[in-house]
C-alpha atoms as a PDB file:
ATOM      1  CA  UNK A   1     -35.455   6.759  49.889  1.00  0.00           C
ATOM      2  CA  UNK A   2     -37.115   3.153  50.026  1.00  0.00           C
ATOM      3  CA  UNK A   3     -40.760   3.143  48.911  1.00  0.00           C
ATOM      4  CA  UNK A   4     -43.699   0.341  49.316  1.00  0.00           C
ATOM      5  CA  UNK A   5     -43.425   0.027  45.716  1.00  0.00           C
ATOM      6  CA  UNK A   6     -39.937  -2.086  46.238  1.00  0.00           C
ATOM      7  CA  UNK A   7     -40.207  -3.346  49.740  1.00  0.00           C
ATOM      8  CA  UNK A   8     -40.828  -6.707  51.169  1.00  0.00           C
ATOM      9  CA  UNK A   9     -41.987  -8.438  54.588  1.00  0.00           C
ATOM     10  CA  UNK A  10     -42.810  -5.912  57.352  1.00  0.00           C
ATOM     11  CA  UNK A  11     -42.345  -1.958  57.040  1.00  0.00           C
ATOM     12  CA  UNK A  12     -43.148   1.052  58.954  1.00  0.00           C
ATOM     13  CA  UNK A  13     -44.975   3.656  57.347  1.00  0.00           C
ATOM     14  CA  UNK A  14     -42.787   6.719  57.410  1.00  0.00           C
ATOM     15  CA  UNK A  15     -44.277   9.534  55.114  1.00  0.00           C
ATOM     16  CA  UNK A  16     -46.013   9.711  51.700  1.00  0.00           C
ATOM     17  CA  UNK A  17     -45.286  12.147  49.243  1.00  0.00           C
ATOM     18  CA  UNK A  18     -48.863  13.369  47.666  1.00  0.00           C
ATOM     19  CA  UNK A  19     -51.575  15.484  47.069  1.00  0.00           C
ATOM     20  CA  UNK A  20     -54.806  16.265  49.878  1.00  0.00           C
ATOM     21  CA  UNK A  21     -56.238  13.801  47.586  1.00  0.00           C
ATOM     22  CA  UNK A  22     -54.272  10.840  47.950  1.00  0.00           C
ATOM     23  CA  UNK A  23     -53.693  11.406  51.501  1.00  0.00           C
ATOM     24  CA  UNK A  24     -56.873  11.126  52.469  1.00  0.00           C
ATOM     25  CA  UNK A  25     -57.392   8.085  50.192  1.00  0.00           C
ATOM     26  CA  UNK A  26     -54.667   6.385  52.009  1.00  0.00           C
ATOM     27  CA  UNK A  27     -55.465   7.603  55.562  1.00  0.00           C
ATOM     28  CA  UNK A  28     -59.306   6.107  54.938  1.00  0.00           C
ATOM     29  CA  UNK A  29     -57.362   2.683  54.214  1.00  0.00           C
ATOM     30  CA  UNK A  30     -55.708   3.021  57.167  1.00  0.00           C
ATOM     31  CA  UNK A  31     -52.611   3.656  55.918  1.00  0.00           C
ATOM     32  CA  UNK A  32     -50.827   6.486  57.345  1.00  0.00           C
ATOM     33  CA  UNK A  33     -47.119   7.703  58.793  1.00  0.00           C
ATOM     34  CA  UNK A  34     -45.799   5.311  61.841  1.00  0.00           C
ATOM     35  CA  UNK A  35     -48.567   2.298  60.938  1.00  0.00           C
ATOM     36  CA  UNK A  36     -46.985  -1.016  60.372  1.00  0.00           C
ATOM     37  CA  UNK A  37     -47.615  -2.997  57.540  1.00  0.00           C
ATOM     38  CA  UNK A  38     -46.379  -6.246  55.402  1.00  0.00           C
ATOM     39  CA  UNK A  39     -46.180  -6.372  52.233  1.00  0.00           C
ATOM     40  CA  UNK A  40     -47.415  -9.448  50.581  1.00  0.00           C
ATOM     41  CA  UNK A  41     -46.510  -9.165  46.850  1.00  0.00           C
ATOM     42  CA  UNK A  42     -44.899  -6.482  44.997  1.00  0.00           C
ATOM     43  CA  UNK A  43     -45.221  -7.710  41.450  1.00  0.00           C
ATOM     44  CA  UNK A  44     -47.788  -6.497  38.855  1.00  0.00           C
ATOM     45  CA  UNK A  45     -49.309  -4.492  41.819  1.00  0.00           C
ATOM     46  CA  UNK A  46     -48.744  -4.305  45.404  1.00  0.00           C
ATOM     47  CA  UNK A  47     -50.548  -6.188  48.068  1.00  0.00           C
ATOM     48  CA  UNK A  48     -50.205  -5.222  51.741  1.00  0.00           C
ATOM     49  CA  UNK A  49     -51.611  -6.846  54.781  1.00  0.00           C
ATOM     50  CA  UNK A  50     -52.804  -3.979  57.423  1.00  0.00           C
ATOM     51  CA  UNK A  51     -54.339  -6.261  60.265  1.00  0.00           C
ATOM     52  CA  UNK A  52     -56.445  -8.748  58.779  1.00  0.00           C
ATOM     53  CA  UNK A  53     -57.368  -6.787  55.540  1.00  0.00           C
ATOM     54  CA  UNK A  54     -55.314  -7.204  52.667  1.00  0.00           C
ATOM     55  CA  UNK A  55     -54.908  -3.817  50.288  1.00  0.00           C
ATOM     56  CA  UNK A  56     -54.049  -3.890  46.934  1.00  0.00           C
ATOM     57  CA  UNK A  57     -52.236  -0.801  45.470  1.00  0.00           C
ATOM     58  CA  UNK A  58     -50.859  -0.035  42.216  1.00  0.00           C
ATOM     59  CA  UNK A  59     -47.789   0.753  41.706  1.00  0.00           C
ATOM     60  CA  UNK A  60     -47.867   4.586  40.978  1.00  0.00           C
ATOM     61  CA  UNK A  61     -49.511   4.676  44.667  1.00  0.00           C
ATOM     62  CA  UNK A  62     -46.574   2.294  46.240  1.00  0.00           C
ATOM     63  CA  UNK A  63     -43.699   4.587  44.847  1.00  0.00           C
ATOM     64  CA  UNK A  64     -45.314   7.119  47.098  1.00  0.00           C
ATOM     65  CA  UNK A  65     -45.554   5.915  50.061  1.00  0.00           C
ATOM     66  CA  UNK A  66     -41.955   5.966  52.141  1.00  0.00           C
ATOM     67  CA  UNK A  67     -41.187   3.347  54.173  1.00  0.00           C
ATOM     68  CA  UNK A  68     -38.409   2.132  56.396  1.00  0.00           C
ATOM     69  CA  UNK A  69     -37.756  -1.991  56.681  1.00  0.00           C
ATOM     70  CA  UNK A  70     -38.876  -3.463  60.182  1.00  0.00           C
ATOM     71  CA  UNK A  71     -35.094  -5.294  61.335  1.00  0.00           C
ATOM     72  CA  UNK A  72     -36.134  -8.923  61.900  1.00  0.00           C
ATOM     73  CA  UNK A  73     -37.662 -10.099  64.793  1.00  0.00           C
ATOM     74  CA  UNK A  74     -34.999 -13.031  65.945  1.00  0.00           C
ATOM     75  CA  UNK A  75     -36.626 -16.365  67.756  1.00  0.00           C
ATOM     76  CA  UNK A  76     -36.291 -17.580  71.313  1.00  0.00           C
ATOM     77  CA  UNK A  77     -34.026 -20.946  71.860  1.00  0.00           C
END
């Protein structure tokens, strides 16, 4: 199971494992199950962009979220 906690570039939000509580914390940050998001840094806490707003999360938060890696998008010649 690959989690925000140890992702990098662009991932799709596929489920997170939590109480009501953090749900709804997440949801009101607009983070929720199918949203697409990059993640900017992963080291001491992680920083994802969602739009033009850039979260920061700590860690304990980023294990919990599930996400799955977006395949890379390949250039036009």
């Amino acid at each position: 199971m690959k989690t925000l906690e140890n992702s990098e570039g662009r991932v799709t939000v596929k489920g997170i494992v939590g109480g009501k509580g953090l749900l709804r914390r997440l949801f009101d940050m607009g983070i929720y199950p199918s949203q697409k998001i990059e993640v900017l840094t992963n080291r001491p806490q992680v920083v994802v962009k969602l739009g033009d707003t850039k979260i920061a999360l700590s860690r304990g938060i980023a294990k919990k979220i599930v996400v799955e890696e977006d395949p890379v998008e390949q250039e036009e010649p």
